[in-house]
Structures are given as structure tokens and as C-alpha cells.
PDB file of N, CA and C in Angstrom:
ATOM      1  N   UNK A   1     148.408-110.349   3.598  1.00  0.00           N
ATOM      2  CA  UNK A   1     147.155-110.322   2.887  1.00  0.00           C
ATOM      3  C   UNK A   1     146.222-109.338   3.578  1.00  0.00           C
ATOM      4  N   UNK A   2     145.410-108.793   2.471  1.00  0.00           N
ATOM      5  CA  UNK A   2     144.752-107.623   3.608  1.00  0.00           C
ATOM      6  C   UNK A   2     142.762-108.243   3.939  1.00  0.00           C
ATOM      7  N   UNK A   3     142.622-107.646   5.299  1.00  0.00           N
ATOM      8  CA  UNK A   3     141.665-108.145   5.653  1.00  0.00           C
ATOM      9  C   UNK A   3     140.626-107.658   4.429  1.00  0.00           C
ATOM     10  N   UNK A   4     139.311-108.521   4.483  1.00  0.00           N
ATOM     11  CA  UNK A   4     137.979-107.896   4.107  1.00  0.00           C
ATOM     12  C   UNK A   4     138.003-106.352   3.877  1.00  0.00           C
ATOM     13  N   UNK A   5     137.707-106.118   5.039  1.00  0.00           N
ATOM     14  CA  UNK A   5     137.640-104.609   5.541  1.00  0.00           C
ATOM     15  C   UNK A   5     138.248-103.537   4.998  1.00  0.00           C
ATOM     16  N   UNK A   6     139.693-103.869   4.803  1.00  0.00           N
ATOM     17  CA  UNK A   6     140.621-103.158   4.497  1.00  0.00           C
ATOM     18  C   UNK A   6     140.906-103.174   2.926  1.00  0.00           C
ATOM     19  N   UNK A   7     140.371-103.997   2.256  1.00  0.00           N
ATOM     20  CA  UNK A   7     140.467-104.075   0.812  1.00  0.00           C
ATOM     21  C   UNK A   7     139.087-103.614   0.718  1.00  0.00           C
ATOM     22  N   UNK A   8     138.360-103.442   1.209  1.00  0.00           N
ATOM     23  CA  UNK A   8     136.942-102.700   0.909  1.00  0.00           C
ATOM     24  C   UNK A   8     136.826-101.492   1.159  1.00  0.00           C
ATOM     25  N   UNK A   9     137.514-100.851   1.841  1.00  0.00           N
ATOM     26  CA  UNK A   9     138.357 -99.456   1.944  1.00  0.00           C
ATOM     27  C   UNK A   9     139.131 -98.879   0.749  1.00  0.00           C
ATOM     28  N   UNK A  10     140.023 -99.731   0.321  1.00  0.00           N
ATOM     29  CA  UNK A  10     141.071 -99.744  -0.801  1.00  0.00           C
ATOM     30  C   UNK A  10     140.302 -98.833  -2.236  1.00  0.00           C
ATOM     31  N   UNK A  11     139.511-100.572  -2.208  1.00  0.00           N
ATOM     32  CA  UNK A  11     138.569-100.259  -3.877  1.00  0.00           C
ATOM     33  C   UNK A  11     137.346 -99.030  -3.818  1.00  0.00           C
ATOM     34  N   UNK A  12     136.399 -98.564  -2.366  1.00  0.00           N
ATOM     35  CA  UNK A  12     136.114 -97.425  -2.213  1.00  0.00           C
ATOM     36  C   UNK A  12     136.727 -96.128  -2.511  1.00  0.00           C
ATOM     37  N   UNK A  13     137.947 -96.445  -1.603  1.00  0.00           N
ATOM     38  CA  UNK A  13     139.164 -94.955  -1.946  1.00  0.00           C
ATOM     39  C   UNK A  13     139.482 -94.761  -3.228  1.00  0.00           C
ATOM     40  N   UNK A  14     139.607 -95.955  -4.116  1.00  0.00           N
ATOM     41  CA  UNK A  14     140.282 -95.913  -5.694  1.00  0.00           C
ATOM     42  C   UNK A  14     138.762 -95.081  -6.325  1.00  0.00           C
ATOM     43  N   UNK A  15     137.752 -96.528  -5.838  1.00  0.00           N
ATOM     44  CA  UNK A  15     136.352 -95.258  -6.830  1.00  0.00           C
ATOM     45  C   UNK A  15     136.072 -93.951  -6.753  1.00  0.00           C
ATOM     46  N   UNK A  16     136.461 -93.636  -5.248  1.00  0.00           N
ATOM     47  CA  UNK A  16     136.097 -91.734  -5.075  1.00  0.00           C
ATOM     48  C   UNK A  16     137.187 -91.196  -5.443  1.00  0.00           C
ATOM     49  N   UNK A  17     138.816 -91.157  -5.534  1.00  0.00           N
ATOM     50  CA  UNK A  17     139.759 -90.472  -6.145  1.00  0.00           C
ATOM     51  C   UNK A  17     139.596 -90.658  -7.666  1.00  0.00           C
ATOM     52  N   UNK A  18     138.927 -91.494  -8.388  1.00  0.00           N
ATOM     53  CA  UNK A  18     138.889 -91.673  -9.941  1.00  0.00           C
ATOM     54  C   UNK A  18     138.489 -90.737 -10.159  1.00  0.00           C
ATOM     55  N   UNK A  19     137.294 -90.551 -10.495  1.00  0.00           N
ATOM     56  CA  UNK A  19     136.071 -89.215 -10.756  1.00  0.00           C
ATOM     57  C   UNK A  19     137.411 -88.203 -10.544  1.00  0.00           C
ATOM     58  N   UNK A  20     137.269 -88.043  -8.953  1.00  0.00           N
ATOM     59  CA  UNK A  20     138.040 -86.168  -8.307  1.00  0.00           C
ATOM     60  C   UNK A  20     139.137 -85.916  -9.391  1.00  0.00           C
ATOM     61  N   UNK A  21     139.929 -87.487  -9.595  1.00  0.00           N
ATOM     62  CA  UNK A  21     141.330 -86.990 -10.673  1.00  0.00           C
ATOM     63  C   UNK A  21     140.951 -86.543 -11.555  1.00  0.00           C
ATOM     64  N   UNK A  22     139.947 -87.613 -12.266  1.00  0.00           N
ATOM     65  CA  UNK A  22     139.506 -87.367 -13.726  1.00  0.00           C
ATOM     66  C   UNK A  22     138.867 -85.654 -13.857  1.00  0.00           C
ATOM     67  N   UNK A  23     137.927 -85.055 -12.497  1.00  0.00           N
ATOM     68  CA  UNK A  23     137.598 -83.862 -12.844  1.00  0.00           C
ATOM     69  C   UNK A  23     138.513 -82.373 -12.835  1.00  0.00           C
ATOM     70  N   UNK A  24     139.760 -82.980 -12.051  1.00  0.00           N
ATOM     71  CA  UNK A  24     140.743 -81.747 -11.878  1.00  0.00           C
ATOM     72  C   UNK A  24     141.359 -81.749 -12.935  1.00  0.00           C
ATOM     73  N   UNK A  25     141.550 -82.760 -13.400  1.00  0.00           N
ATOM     74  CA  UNK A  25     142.262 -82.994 -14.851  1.00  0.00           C
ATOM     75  C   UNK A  25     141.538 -82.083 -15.906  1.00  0.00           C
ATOM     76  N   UNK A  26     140.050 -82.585 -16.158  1.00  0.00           N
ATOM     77  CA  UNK A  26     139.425 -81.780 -16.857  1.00  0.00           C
ATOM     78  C   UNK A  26     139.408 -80.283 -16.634  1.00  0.00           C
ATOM     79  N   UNK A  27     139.632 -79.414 -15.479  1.00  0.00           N
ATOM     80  CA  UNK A  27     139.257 -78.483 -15.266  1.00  0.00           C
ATOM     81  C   UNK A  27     140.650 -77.635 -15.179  1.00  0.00           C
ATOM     82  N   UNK A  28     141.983 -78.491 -14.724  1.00  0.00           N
ATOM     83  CA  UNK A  28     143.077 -77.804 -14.682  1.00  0.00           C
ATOM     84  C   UNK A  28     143.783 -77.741 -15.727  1.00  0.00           C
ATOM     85  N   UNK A  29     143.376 -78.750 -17.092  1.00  0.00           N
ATOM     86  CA  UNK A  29     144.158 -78.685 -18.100  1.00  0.00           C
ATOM     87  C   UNK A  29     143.556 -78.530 -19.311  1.00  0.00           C
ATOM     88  N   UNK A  30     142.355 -77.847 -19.128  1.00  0.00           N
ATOM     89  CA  UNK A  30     141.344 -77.150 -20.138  1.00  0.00           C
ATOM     90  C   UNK A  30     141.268 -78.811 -21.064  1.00  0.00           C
ATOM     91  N   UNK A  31     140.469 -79.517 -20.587  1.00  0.00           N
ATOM     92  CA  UNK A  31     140.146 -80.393 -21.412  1.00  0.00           C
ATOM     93  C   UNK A  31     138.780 -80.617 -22.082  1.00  0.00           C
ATOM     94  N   UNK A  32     139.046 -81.175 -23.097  1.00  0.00           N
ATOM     95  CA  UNK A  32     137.352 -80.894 -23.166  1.00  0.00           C
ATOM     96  C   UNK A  32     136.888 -82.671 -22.455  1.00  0.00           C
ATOM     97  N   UNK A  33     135.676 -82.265 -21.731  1.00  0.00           N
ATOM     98  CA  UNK A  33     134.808 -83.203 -21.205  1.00  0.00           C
ATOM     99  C   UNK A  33     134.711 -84.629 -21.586  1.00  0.00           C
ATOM    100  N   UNK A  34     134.487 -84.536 -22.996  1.00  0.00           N
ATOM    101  CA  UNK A  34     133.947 -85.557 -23.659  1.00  0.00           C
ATOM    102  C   UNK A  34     135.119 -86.545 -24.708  1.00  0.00           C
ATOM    103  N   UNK A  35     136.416 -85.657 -24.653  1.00  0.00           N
ATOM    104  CA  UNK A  35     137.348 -86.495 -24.627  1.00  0.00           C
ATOM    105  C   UNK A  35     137.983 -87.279 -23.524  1.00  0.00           C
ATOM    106  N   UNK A  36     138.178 -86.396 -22.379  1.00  0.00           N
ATOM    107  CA  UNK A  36     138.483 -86.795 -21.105  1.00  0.00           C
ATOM    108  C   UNK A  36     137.354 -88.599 -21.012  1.00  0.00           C
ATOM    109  N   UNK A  37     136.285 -87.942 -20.719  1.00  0.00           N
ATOM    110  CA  UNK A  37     135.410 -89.122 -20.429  1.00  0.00           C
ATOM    111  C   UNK A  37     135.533 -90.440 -21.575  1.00  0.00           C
ATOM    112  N   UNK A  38     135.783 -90.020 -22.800  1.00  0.00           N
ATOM    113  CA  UNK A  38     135.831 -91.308 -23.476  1.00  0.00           C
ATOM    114  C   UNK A  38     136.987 -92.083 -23.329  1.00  0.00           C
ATOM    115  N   UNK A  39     138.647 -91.477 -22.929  1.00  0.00           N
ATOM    116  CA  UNK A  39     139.685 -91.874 -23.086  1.00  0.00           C
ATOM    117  C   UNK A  39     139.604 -92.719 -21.620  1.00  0.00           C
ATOM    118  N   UNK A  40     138.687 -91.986 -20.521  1.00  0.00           N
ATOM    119  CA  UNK A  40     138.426 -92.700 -19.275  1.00  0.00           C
ATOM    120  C   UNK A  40     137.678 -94.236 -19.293  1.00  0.00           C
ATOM    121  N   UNK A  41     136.797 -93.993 -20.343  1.00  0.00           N
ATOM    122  CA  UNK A  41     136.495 -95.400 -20.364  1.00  0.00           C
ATOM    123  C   UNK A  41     137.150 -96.151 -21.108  1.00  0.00           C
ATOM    124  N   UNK A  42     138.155 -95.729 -21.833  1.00  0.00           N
ATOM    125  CA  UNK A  42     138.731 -97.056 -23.110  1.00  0.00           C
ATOM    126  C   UNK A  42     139.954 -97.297 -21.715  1.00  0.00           C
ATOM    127  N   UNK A  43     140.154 -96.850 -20.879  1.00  0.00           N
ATOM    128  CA  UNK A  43     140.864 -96.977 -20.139  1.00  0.00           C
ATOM    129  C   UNK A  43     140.497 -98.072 -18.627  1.00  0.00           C
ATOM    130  N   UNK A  44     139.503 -97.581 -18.726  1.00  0.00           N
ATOM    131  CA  UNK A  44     138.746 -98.107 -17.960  1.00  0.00           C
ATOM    132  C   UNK A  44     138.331 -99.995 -17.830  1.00  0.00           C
ATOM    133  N   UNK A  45     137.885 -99.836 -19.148  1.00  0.00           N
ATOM    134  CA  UNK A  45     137.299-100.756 -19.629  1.00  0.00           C
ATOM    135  C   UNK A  45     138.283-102.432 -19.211  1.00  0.00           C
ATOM    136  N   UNK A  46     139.480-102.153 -19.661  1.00  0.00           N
ATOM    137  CA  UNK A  46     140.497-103.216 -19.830  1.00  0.00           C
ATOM    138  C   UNK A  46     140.754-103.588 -18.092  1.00  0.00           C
ATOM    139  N   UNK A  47     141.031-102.228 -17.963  1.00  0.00           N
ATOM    140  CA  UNK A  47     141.451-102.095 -15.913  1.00  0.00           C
ATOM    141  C   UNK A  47     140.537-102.838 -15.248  1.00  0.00           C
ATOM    142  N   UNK A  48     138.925-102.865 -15.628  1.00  0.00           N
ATOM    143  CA  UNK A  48     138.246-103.565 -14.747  1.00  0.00           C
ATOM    144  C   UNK A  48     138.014-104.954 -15.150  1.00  0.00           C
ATOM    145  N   UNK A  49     138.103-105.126 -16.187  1.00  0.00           N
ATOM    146  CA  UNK A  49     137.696-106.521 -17.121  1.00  0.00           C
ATOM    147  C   UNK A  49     139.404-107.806 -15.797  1.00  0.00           C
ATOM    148  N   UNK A  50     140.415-106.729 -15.937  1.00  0.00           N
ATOM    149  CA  UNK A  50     141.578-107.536 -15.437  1.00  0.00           C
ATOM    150  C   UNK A  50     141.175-107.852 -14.057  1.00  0.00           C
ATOM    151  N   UNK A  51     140.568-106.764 -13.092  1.00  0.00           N
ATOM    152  CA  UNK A  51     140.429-106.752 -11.786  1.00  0.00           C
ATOM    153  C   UNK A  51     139.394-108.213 -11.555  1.00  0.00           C
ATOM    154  N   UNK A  52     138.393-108.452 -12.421  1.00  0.00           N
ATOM    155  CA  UNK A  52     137.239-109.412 -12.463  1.00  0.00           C
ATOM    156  C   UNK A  52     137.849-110.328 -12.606  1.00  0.00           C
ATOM    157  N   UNK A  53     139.023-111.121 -13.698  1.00  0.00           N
ATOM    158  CA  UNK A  53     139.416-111.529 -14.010  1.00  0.00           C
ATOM    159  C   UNK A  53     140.223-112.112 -12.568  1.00  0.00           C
ATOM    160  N   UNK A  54     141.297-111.117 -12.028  1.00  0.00           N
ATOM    161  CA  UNK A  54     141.949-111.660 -10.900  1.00  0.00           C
ATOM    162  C   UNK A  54     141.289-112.389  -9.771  1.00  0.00           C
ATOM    163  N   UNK A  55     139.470-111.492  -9.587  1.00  0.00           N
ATOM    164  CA  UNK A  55     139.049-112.219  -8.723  1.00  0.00           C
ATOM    165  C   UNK A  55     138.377-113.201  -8.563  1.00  0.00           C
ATOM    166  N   UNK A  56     138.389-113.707  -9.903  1.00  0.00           N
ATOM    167  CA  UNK A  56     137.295-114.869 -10.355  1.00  0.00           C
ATOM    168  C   UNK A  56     138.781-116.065 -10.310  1.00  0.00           C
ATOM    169  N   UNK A  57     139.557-115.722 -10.977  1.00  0.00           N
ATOM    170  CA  UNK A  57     140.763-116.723 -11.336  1.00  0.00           C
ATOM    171  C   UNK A  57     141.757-117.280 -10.155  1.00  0.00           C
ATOM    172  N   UNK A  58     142.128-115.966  -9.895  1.00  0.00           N
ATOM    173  CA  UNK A  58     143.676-116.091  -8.380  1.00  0.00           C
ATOM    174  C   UNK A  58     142.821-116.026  -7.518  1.00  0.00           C
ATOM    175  N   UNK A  59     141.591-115.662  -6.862  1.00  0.00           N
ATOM    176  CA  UNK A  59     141.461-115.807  -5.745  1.00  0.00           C
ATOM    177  C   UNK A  59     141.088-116.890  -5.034  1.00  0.00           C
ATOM    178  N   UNK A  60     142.421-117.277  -4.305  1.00  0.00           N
ATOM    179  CA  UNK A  60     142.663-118.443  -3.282  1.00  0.00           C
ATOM    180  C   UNK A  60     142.215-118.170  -2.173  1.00  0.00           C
ATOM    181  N   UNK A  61     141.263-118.543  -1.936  1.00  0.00           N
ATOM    182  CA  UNK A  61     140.725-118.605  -0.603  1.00  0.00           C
ATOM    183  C   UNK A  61     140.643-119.818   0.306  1.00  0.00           C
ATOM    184  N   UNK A  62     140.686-119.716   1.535  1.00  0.00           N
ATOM    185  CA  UNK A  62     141.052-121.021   2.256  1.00  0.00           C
ATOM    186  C   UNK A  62     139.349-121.248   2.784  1.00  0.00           C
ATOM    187  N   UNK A  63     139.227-122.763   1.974  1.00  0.00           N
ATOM    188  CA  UNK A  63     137.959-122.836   2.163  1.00  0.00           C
ATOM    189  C   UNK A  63     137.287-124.066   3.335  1.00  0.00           C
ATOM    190  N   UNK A  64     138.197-124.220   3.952  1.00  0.00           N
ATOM    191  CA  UNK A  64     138.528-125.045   4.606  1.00  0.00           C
ATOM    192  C   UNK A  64     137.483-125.008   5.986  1.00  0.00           C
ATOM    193  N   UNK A  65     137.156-123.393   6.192  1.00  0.00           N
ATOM    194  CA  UNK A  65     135.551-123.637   7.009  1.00  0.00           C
ATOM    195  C   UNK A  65     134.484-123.907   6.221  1.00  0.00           C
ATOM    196  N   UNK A  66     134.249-124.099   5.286  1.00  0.00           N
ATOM    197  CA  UNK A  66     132.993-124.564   4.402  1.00  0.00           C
ATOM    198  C   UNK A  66     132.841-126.381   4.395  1.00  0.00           C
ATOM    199  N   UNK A  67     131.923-126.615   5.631  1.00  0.00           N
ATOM    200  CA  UNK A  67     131.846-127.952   5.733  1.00  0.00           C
ATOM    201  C   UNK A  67     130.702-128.758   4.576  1.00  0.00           C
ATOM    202  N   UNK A  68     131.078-129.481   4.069  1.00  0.00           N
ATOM    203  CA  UNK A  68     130.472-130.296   2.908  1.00  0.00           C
ATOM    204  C   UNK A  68     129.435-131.351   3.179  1.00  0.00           C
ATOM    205  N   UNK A  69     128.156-131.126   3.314  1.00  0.00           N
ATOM    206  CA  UNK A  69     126.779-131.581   3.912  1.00  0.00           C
ATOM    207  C   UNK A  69     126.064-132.987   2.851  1.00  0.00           C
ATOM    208  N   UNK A  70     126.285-133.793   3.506  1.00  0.00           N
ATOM    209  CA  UNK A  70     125.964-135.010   2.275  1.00  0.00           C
ATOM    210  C   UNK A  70     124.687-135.322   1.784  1.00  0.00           C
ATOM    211  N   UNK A  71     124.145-135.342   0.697  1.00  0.00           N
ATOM    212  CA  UNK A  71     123.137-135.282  -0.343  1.00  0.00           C
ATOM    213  C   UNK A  71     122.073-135.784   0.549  1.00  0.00           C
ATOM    214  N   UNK A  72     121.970-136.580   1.261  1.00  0.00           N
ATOM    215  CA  UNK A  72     120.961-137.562   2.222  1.00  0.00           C
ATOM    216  C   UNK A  72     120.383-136.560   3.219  1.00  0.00           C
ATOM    217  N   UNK A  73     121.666-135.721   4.037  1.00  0.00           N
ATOM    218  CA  UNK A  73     121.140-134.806   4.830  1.00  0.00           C
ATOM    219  C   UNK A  73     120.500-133.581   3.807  1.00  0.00           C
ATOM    220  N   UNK A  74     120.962-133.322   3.191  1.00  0.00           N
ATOM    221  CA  UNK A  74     120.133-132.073   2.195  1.00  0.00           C
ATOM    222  C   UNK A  74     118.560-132.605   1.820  1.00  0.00           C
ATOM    223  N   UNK A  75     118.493-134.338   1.389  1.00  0.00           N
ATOM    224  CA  UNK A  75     117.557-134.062   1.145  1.00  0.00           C
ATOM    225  C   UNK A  75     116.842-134.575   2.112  1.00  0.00           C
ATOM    226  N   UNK A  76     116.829-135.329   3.613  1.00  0.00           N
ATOM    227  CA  UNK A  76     116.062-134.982   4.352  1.00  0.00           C
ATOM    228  C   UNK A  76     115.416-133.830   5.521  1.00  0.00           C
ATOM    229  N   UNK A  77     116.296-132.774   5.080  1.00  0.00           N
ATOM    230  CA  UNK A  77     115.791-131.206   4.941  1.00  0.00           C
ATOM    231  C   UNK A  77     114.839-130.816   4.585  1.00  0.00           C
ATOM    232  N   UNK A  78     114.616-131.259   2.825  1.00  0.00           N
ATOM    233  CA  UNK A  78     113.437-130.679   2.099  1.00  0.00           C
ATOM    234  C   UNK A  78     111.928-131.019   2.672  1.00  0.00           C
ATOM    235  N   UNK A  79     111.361-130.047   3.043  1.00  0.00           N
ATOM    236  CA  UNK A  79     109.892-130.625   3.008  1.00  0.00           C
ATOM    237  C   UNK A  79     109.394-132.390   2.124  1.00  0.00           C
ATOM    238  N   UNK A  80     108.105-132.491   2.855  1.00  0.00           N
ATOM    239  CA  UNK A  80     107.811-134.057   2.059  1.00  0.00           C
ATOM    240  C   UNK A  80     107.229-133.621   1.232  1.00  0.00           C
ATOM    241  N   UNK A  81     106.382-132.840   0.940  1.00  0.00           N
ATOM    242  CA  UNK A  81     105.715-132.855  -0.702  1.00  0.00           C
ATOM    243  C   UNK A  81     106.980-132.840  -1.890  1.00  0.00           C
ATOM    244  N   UNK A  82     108.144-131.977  -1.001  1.00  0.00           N
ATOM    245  CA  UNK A  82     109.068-132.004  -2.745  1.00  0.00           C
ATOM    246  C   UNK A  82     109.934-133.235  -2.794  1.00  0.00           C
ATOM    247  N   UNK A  83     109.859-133.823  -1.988  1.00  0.00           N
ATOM    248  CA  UNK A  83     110.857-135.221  -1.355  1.00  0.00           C
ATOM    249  C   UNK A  83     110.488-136.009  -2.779  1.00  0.00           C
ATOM    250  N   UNK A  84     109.004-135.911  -3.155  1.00  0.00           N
ATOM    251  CA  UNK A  84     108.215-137.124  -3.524  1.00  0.00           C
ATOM    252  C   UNK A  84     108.815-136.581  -5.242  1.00  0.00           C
TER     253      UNK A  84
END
């Protein structure tokens, strides 16, 4: 599994090579702009909707340092005016 760090590297590297591909593309294969860019987003669109998807759904995280604070201690936390 890859650290924090290293998957935050990953999805950086993917965002700055997108664009560079997408513009050599445009420029090495005489494209026009505004097809390039629209076919980028219908493309786009699905790719990120899945990525959100994976990280809202599969991501298993071990939550096992998140200690669970019981309602009594939370609410003798709160200030007394909101107590009341």
C-alpha cells in the first residue's frame, strides 16, 4: 500500500503530465484545440467521477487510532451557557 506521501506524488505527477500530453498532442498532431479539449473532458469526466467513487467507497482505512469519546465527556466539554 503506498504511503500518504507517495500517493500524493502519484496524483500530482498524473495532473502535471495530463495538460503536457494533452498539449503535445495538440501541437504534434495538428489538432485543433477545441476538439482536443472537449474529447479531454468527456474523457475526463467519467475518469474522475470513478477515482471519487473509489475513494469514498473502497477506501479501507484502519481506523483503529480514532478513539471514540463518550457523549457525557463531549458534553462536559461544552461551555455552561450551551450546556443549558
Amino acid at each position: 500500500m503506498l504511503s500518504v506521501a507517495k500517493k500524493h506524488l502519484f496524483i500530482m505527477l498524473i495532473c502535471c503530465l495530463v495538460p503536457i500530453i494533452g498539449l503535445t498532442a495538440v501541437f504534434l498532431f495538428d489538432l485543433p484545440a477545441s476538439r482536443a479539449f472537449f474529447y479531454g473532458m468527456v474523457l475526463l469526466c467519467p475518469l474522475l467521477h470513478l477515482l471519487m467513487m473509489r475513494s469514498m467507497i473502497g477506501g479501507h482505512h484502519d481506523h483503529s487510532q480514532h478513539k471514540s469519546i463518550p457523549l457525557s465527556d463531549k458534553l462536559e466539554s461544552l461551555p455552561a451557557d450551551i450546556q443549558q
